[in-house]
C-alpha atoms as a PDB file:
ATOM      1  CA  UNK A   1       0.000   0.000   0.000  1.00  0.00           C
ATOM      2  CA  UNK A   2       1.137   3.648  -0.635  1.00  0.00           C
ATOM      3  CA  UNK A   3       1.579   6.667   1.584  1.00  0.00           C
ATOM      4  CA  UNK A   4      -1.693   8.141   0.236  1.00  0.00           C
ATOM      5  CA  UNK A   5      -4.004   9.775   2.569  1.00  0.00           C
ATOM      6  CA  UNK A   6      -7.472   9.222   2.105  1.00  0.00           C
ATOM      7  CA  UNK A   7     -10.120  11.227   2.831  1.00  0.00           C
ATOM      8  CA  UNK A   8     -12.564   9.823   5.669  1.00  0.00           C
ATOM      9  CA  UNK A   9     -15.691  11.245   6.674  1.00  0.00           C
ATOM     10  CA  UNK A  10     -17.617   9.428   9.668  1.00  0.00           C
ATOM     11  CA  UNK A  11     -21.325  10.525   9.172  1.00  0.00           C
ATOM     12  CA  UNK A  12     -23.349   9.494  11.877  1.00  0.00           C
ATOM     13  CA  UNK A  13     -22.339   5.743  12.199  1.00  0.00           C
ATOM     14  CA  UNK A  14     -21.052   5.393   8.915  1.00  0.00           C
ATOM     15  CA  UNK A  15     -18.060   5.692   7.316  1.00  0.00           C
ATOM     16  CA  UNK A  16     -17.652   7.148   3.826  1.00  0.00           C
ATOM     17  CA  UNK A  17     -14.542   6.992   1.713  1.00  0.00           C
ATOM     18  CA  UNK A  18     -14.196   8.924  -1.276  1.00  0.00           C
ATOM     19  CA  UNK A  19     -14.008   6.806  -4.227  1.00  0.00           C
ATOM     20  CA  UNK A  20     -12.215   9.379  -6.474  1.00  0.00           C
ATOM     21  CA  UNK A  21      -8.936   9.108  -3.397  1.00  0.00           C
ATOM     22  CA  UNK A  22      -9.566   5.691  -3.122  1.00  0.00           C
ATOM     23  CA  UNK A  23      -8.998   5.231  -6.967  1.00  0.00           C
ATOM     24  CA  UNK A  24      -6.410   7.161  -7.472  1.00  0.00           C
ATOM     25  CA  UNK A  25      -4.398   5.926  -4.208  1.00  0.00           C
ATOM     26  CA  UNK A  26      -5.148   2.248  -5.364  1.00  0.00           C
ATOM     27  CA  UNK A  27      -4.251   2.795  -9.267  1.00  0.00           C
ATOM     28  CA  UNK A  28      -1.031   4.153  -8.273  1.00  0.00           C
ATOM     29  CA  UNK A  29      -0.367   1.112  -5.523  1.00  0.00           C
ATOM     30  CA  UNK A  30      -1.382  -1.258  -8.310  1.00  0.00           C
ATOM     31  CA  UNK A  31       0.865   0.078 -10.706  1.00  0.00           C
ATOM     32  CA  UNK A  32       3.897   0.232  -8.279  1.00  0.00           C
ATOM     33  CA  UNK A  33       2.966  -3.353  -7.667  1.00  0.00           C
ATOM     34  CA  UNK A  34       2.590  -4.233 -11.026  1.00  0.00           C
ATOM     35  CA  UNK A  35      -0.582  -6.057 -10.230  1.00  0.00           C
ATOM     36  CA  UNK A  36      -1.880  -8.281 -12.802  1.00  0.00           C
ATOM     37  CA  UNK A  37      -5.308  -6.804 -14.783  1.00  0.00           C
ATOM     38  CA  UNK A  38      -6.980 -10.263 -14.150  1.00  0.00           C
ATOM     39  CA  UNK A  39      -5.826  -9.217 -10.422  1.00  0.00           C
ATOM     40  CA  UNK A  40      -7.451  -6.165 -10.117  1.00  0.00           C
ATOM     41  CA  UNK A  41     -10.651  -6.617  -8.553  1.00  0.00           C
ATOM     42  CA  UNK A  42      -9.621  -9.143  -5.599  1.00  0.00           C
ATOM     43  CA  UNK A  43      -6.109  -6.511  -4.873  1.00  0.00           C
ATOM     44  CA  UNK A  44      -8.745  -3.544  -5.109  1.00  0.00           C
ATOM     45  CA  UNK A  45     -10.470  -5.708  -1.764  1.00  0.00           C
ATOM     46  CA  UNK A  46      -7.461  -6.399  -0.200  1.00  0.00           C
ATOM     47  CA  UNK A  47      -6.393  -2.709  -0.680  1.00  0.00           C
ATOM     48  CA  UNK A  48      -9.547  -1.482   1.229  1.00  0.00           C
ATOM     49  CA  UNK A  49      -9.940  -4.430   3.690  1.00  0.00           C
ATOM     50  CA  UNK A  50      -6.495  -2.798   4.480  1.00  0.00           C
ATOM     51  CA  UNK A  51      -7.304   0.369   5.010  1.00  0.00           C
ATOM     52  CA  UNK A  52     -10.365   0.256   6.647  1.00  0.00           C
ATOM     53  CA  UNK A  53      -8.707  -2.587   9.100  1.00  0.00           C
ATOM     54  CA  UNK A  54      -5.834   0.026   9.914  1.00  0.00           C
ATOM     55  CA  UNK A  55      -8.350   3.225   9.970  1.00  0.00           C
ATOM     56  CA  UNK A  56     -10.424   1.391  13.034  1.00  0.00           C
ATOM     57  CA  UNK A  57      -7.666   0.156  14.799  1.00  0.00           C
ATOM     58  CA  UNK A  58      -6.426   3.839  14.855  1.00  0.00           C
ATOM     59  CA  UNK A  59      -9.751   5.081  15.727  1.00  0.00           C
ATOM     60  CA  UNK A  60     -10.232   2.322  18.581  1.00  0.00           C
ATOM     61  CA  UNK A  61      -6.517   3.940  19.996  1.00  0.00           C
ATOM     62  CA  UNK A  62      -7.189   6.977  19.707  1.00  0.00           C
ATOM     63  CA  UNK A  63     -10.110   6.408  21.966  1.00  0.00           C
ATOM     64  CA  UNK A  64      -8.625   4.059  24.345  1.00  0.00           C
ATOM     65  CA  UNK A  65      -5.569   7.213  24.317  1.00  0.00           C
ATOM     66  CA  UNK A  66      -8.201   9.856  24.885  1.00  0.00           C
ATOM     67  CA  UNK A  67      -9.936   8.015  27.812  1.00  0.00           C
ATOM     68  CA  UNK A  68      -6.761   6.940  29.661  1.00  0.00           C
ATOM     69  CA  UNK A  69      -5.075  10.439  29.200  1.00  0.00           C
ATOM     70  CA  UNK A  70      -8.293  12.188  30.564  1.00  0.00           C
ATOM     71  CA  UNK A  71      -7.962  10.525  33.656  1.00  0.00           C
ATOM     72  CA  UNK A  72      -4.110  10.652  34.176  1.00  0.00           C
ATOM     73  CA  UNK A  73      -4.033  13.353  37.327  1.00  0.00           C
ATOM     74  CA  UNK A  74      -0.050  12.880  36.954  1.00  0.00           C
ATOM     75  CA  UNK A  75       1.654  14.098  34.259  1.00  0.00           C
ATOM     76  CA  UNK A  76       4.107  11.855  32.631  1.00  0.00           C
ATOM     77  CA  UNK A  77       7.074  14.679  33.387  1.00  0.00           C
ATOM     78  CA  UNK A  78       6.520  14.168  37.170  1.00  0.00           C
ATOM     79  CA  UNK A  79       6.237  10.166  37.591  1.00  0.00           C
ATOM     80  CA  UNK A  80       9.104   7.911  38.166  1.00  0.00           C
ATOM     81  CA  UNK A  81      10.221   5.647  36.231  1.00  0.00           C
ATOM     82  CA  UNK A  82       8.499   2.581  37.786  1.00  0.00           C
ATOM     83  CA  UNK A  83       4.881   4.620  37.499  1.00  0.00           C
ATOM     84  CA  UNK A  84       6.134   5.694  34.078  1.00  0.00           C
ATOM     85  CA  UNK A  85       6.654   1.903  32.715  1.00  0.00           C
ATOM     86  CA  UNK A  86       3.207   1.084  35.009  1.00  0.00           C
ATOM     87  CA  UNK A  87       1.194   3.541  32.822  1.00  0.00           C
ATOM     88  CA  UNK A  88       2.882   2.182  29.386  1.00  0.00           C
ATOM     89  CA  UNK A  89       2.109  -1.483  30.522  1.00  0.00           C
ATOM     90  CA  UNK A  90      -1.847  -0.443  30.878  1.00  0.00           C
ATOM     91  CA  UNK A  91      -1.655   1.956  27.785  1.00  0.00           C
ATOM     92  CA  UNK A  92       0.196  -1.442  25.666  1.00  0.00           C
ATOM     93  CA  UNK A  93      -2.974  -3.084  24.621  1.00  0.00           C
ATOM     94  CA  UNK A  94      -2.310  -2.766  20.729  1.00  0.00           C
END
């Protein structure tokens, strides 16, 4: 996969990916790749299985970061080092 960014709107409790980014970002990945014509369709599934597998991951940590930095009353500057690699251990789910 490229370094393309694609554009991502969340409406509500969908998700909505522009098709003309998504095109473009997968044309140029395919042709990088030099993926087979006959191959198009099934890497064109694979391409957005991909990104839409890591855009929810990143969403889920985000929130996970959000909530567990919301409650933090210390600030990572002023914790020692054994609180420091405490708060990492419960922030390493991913």
């Amino acid at each position: 996969m490229n370094e393309m960014m694609m554009e991502v709107l969340k409406m509500a409790d969908r998700t909505v990916i522009d098709p003309v980014t998504f095109a473009q970002g997968f044309a140029s990945a395919a042709t990088q790749a030099g993926i087979d014509t006959n191959q198009l369709t099934p890497a064109a599934k694979k391409y957005l299985l991909s990104y839409l597998t890591a855009f929810y991951l990143a969403n889920d940590f985000n929130q996970v970061e959000a909530q567990n930095f919301a409650t933090t009353t210390v600030k990572f500057k002023d914790m020692s080092f054994e609180q420091l690699l405490e708060r990492v251990s419960q922030l390493n789910q991913y």
